[in-house]
PDB file of N, CA and C in Angstrom:
ATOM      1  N   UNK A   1      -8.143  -1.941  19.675  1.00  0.00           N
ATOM      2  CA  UNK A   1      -7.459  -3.209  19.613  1.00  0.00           C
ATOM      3  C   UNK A   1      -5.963  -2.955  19.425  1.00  0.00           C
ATOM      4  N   UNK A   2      -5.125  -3.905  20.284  1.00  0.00           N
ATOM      5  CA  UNK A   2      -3.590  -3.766  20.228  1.00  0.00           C
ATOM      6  C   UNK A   2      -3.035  -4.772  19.064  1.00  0.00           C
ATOM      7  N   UNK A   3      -2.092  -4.875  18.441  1.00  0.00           N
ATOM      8  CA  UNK A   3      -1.478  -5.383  17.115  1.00  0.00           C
ATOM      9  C   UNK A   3      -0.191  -5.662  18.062  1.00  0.00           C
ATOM     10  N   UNK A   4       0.040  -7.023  18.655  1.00  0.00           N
ATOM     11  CA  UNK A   4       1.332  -7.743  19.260  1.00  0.00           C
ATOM     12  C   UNK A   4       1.982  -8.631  18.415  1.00  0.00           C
ATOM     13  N   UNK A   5       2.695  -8.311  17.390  1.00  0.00           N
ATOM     14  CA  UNK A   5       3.668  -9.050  16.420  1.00  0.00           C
ATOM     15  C   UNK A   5       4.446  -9.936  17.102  1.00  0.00           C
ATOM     16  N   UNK A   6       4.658 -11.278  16.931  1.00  0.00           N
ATOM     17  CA  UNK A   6       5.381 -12.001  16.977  1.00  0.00           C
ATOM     18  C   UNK A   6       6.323 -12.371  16.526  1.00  0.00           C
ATOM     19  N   UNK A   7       8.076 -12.963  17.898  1.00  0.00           N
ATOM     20  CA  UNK A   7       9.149 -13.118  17.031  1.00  0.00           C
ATOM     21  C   UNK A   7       9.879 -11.909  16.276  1.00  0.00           C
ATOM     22  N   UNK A   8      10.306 -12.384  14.406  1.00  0.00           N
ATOM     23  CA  UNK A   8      11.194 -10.821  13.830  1.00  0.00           C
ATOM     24  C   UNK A   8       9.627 -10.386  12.859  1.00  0.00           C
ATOM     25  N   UNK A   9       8.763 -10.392  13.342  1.00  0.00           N
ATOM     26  CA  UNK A   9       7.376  -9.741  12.599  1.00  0.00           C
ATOM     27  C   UNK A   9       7.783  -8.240  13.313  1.00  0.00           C
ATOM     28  N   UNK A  10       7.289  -7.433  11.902  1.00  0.00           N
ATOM     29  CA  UNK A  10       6.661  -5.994  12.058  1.00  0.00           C
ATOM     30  C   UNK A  10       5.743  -5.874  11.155  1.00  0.00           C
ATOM     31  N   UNK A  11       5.403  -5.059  11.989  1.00  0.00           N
ATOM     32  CA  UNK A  11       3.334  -3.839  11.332  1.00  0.00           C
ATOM     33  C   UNK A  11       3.747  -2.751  11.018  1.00  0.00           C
ATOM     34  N   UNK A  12       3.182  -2.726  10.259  1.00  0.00           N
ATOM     35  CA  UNK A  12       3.616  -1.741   9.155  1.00  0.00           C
ATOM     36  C   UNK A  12       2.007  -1.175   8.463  1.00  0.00           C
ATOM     37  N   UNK A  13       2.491   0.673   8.612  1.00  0.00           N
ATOM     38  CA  UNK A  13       1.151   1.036   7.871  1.00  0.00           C
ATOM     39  C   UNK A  13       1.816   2.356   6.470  1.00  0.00           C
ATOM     40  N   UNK A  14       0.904   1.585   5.316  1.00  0.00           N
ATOM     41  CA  UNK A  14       1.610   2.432   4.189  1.00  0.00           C
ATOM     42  C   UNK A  14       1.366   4.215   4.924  1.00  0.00           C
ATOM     43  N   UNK A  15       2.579   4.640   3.780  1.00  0.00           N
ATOM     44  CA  UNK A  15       2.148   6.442   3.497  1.00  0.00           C
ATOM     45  C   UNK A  15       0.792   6.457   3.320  1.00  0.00           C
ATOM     46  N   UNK A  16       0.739   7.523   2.585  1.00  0.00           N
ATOM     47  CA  UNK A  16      -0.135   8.312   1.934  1.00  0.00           C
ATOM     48  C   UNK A  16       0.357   7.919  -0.032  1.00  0.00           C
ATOM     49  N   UNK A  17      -0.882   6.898  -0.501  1.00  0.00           N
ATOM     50  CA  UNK A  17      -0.417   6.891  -2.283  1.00  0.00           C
ATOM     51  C   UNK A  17      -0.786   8.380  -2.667  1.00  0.00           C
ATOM     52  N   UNK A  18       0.259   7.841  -3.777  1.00  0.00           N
ATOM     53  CA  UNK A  18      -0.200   9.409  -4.754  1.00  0.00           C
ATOM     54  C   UNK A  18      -1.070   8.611  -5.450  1.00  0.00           C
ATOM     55  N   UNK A  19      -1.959   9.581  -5.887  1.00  0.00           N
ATOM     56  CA  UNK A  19      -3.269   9.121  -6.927  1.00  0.00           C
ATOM     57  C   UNK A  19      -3.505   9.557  -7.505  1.00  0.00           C
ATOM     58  N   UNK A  20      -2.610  10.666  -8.020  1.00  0.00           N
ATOM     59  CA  UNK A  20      -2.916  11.288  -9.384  1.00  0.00           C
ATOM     60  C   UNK A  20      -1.290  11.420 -10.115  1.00  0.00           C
ATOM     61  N   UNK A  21      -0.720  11.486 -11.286  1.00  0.00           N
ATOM     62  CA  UNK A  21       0.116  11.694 -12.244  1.00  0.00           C
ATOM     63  C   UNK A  21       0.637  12.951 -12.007  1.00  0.00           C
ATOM     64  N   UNK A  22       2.202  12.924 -12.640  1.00  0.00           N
ATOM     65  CA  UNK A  22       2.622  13.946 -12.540  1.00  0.00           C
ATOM     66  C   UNK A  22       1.859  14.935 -13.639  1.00  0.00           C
ATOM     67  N   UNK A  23       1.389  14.197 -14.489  1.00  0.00           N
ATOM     68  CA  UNK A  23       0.383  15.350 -15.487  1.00  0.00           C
ATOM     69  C   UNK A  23      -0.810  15.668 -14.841  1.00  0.00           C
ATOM     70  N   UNK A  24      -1.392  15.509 -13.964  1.00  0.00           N
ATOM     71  CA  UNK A  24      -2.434  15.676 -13.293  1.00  0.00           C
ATOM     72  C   UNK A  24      -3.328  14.486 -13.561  1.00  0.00           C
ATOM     73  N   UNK A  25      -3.417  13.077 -13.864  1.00  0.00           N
ATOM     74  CA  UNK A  25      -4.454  11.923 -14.387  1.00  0.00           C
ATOM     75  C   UNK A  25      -4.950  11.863 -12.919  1.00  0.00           C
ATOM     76  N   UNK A  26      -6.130  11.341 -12.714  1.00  0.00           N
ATOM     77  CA  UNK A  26      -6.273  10.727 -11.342  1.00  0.00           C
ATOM     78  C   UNK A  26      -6.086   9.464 -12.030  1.00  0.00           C
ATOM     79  N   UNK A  27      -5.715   8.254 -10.816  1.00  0.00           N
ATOM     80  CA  UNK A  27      -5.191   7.046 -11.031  1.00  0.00           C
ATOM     81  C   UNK A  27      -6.267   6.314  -9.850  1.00  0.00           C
ATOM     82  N   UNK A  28      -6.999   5.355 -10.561  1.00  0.00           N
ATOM     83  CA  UNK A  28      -8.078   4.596  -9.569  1.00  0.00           C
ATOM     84  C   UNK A  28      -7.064   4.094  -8.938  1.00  0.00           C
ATOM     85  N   UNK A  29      -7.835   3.742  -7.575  1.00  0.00           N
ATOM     86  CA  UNK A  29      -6.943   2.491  -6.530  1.00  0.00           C
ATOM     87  C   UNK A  29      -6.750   0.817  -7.378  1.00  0.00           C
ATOM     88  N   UNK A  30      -7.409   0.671  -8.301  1.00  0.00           N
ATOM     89  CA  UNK A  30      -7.390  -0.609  -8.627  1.00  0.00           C
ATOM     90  C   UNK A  30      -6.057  -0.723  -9.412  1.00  0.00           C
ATOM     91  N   UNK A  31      -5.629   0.771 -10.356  1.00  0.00           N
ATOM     92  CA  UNK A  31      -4.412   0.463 -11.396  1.00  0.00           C
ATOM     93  C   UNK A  31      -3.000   0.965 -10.693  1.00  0.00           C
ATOM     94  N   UNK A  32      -3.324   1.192  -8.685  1.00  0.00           N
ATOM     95  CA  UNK A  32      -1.698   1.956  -8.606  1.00  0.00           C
ATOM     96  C   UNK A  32      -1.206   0.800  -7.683  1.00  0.00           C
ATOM     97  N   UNK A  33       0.003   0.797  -7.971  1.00  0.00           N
ATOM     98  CA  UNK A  33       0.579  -0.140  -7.413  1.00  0.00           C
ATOM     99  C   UNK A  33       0.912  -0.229  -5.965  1.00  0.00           C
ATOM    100  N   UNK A  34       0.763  -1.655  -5.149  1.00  0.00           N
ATOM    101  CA  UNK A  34       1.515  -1.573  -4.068  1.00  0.00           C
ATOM    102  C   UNK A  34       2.111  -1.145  -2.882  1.00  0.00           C
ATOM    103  N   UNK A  35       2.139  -0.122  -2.225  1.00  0.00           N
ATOM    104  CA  UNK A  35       3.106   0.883  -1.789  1.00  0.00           C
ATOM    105  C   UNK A  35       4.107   0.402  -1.026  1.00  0.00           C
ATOM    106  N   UNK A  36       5.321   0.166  -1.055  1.00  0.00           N
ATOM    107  CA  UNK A  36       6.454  -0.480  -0.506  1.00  0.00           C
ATOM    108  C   UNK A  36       7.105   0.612   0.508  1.00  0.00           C
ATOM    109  N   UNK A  37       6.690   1.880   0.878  1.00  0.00           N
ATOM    110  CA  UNK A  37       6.893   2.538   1.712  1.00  0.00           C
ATOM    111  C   UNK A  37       5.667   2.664   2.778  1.00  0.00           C
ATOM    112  N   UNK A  38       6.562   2.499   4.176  1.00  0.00           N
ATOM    113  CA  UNK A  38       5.397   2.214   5.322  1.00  0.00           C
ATOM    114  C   UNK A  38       6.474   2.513   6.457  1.00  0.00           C
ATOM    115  N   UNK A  39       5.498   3.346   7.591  1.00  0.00           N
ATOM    116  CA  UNK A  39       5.662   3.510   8.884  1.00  0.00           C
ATOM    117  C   UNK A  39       5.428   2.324   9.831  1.00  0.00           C
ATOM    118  N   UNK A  40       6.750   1.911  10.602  1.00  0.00           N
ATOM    119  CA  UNK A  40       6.459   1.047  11.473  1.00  0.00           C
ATOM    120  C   UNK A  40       5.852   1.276  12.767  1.00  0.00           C
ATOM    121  N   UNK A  41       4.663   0.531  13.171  1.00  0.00           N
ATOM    122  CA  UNK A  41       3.139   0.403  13.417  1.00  0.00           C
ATOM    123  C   UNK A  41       3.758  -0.418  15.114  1.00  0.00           C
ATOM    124  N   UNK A  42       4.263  -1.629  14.896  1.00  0.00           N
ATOM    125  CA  UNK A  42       4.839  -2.418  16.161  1.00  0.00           C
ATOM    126  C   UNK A  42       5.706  -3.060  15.820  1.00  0.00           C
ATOM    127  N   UNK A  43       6.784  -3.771  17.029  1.00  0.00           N
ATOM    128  CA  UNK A  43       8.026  -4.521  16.637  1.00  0.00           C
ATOM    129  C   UNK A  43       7.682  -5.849  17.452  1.00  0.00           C
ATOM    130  N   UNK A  44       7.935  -7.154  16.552  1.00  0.00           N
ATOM    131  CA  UNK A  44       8.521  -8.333  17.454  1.00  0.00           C
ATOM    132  C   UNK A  44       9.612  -8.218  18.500  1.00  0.00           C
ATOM    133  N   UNK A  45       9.474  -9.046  19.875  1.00  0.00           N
ATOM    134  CA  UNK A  45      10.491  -8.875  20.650  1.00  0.00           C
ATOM    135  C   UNK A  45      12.033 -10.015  19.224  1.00  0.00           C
ATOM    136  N   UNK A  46      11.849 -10.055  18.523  1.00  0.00           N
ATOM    137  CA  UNK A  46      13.118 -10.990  17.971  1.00  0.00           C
ATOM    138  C   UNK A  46      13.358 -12.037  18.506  1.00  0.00           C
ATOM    139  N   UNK A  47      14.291 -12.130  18.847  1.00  0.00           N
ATOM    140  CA  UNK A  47      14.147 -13.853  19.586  1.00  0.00           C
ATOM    141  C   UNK A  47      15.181 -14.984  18.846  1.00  0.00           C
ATOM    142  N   UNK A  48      15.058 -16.368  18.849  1.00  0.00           N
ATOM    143  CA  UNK A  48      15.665 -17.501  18.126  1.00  0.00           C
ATOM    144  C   UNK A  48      14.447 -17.369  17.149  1.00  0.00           C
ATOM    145  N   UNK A  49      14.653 -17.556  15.525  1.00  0.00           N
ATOM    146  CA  UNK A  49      14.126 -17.641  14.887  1.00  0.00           C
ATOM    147  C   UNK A  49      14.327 -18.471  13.710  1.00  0.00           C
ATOM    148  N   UNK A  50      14.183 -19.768  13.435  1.00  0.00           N
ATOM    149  CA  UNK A  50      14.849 -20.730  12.342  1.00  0.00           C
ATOM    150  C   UNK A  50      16.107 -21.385  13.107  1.00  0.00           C
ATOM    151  N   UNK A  51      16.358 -21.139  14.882  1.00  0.00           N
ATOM    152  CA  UNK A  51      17.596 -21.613  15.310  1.00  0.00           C
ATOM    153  C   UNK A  51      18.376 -20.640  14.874  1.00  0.00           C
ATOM    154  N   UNK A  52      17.933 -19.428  14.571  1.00  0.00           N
ATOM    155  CA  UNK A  52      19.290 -18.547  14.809  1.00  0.00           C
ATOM    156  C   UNK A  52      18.577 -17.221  15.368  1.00  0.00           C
ATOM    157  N   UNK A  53      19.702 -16.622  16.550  1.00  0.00           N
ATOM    158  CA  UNK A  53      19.336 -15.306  17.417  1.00  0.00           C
ATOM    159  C   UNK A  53      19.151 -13.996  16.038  1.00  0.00           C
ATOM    160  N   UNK A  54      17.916 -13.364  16.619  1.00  0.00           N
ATOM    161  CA  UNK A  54      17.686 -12.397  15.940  1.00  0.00           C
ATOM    162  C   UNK A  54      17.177 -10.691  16.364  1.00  0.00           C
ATOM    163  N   UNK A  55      18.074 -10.202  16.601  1.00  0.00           N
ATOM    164  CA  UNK A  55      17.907  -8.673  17.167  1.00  0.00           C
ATOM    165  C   UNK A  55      17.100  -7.911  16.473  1.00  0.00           C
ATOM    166  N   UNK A  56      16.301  -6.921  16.873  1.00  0.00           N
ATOM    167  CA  UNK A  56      15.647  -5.855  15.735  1.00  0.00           C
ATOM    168  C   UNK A  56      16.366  -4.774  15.446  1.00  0.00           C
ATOM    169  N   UNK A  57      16.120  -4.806  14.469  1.00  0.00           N
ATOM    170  CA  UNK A  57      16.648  -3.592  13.819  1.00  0.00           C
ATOM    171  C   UNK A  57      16.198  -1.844  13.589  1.00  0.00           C
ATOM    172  N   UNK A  58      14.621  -2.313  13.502  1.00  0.00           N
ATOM    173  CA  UNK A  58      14.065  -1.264  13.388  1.00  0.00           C
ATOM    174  C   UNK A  58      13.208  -0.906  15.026  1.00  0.00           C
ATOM    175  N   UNK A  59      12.449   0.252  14.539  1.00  0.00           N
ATOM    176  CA  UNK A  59      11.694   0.352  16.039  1.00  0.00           C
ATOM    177  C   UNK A  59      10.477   1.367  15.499  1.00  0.00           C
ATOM    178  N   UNK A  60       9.394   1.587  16.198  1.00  0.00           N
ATOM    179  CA  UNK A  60       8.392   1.993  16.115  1.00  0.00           C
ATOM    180  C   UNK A  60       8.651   3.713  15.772  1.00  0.00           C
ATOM    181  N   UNK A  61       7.859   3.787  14.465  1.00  0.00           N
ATOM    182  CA  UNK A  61       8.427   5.227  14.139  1.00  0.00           C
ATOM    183  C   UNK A  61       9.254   5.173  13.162  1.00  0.00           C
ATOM    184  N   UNK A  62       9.598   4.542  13.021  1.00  0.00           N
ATOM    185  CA  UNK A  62      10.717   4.148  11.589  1.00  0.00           C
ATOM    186  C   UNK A  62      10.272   4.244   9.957  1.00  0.00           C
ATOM    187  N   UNK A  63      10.202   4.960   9.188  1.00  0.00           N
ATOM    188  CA  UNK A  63       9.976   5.238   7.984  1.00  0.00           C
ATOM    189  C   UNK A  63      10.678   4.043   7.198  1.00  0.00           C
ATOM    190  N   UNK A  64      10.278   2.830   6.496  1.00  0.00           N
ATOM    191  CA  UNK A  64      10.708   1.608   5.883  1.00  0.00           C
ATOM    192  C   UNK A  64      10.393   1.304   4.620  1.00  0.00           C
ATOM    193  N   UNK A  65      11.205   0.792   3.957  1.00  0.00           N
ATOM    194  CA  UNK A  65      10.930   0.805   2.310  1.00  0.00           C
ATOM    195  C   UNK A  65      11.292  -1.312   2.465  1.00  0.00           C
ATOM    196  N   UNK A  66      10.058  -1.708   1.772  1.00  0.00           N
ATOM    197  CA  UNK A  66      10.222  -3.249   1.907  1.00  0.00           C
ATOM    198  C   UNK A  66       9.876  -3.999   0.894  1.00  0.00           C
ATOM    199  N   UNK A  67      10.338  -4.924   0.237  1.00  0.00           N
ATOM    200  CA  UNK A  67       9.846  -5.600  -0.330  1.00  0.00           C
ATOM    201  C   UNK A  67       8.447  -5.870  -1.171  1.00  0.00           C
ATOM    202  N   UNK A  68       8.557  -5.770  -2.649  1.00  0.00           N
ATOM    203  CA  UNK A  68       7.220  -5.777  -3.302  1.00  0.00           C
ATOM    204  C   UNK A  68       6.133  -6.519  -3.138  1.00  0.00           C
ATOM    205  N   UNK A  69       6.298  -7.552  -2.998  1.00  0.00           N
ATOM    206  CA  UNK A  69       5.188  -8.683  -2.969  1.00  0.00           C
ATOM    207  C   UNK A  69       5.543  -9.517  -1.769  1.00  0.00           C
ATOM    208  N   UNK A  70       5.621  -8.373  -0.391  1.00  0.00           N
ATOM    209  CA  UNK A  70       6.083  -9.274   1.134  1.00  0.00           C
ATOM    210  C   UNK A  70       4.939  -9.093   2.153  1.00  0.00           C
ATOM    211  N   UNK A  71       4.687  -9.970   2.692  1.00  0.00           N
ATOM    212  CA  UNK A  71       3.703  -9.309   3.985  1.00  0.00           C
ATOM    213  C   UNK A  71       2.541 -10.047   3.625  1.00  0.00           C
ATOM    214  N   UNK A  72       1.486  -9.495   4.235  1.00  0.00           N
ATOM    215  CA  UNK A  72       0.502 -10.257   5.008  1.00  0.00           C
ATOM    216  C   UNK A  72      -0.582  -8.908   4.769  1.00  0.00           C
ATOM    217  N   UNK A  73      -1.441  -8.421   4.281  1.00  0.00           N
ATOM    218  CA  UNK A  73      -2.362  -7.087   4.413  1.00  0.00           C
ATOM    219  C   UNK A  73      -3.770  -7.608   5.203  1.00  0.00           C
ATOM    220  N   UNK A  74      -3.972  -6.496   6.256  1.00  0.00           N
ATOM    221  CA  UNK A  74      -5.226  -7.037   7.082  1.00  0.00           C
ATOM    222  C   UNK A  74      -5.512  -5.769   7.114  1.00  0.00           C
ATOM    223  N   UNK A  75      -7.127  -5.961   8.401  1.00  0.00           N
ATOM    224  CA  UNK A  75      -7.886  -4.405   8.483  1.00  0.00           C
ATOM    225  C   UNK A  75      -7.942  -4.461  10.295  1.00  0.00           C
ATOM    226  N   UNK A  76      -7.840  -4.097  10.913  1.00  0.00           N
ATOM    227  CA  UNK A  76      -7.828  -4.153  12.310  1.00  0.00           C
ATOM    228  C   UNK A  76      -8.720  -2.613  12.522  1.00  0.00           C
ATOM    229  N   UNK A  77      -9.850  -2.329  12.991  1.00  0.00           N
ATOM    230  CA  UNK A  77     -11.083  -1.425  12.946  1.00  0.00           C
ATOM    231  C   UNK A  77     -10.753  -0.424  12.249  1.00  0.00           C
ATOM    232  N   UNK A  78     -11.193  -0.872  10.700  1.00  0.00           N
ATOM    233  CA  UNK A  78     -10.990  -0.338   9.728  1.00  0.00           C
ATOM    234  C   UNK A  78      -9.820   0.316   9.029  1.00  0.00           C
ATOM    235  N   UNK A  79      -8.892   0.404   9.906  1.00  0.00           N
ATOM    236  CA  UNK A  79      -7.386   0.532   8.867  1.00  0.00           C
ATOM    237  C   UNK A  79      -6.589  -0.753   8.571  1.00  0.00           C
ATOM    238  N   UNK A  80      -6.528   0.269   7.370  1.00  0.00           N
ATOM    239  CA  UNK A  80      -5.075  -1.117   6.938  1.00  0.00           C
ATOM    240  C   UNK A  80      -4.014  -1.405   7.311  1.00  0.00           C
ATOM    241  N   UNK A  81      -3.122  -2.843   7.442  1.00  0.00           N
ATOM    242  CA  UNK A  81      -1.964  -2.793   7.794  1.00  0.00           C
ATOM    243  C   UNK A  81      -1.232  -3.918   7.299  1.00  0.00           C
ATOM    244  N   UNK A  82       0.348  -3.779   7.192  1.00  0.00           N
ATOM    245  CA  UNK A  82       0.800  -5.368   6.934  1.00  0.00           C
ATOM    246  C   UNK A  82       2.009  -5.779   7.627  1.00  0.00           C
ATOM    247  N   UNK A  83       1.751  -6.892   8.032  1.00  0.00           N
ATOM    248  CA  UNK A  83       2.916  -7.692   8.389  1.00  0.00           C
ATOM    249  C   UNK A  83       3.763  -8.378   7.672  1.00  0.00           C
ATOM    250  N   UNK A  84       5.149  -7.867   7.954  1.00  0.00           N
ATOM    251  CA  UNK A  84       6.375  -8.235   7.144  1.00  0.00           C
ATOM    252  C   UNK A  84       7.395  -8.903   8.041  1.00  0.00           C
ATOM    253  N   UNK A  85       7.975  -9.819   7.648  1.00  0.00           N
ATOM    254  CA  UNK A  85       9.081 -10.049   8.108  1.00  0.00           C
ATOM    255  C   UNK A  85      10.408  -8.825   8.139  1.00  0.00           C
ATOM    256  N   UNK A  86      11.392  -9.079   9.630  1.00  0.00           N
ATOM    257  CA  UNK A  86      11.984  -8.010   9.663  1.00  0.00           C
ATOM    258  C   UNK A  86      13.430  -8.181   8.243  1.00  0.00           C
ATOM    259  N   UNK A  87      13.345  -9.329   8.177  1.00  0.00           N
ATOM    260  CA  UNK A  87      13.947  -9.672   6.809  1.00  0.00           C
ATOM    261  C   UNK A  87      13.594  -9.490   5.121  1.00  0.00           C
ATOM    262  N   UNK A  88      12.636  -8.626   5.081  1.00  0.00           N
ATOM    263  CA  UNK A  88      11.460  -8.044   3.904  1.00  0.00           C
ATOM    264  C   UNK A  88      12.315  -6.910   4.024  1.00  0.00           C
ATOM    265  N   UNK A  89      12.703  -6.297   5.208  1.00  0.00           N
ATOM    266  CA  UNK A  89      12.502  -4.390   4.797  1.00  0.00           C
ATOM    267  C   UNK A  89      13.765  -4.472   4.492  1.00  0.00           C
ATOM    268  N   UNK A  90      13.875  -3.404   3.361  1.00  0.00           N
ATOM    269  CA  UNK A  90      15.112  -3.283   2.521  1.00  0.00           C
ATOM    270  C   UNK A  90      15.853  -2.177   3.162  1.00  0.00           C
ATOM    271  N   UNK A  91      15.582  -0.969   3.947  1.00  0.00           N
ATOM    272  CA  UNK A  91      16.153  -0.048   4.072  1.00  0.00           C
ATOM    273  C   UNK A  91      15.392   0.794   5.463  1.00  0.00           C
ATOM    274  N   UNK A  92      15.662   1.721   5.875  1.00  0.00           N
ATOM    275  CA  UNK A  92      15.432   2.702   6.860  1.00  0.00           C
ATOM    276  C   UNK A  92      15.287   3.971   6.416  1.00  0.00           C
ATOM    277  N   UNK A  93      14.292   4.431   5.994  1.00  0.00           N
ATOM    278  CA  UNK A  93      14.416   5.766   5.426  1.00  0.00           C
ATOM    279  C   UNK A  93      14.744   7.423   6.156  1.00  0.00           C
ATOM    280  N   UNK A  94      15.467   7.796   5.963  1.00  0.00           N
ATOM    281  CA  UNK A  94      15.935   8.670   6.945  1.00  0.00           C
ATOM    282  C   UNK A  94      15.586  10.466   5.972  1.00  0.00           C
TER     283      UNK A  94
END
């Protein structure tokens, strides 16, 4: 199945969490937080958006650090992924 984002939408799929402590704890999935770092997955063509023109910024392949509590999390055959606005991602990780 293909993932066609619409508009300034991007897909986005986290890293890899760490799951264990720098002391060595393992850390269940239920107590680690979030992961706000994610590889971009697909890009909206951009477009008029709210009545104002909107270019992308990022592009497929892009290492992105975004917003804590942004996006949309789904499973598309069995992986995870989320959709963020291109106005969520805070940075470009280089």
């Amino acid at each position: 199945m293909t993932i066609k984002p619409l508009f300034d939408k991007v897909v986005v799929k986290a890293t890899n969490k760490e799951e264990t402590t720098k002391s060595g704890f393992i850390l269940p999935s239920s107590s680690q937080e979030k992961q706000q770092t994610a590889v971009v997955v697909a890009v909206g063509p951009g477009g008029l958006v709210d009545g104002k023109e909107v270019s992308m910024q990022v592009k497929v392949g892009d290492t992105v650090l975004y917003a804590k509590y942004s996006g949309s999390d789904f499973k598309v055959d069995g992986e995870e992924f989320t959709i963020i606005r291109q106005s969520d991602i805070l940075a470009i990780v280089e």
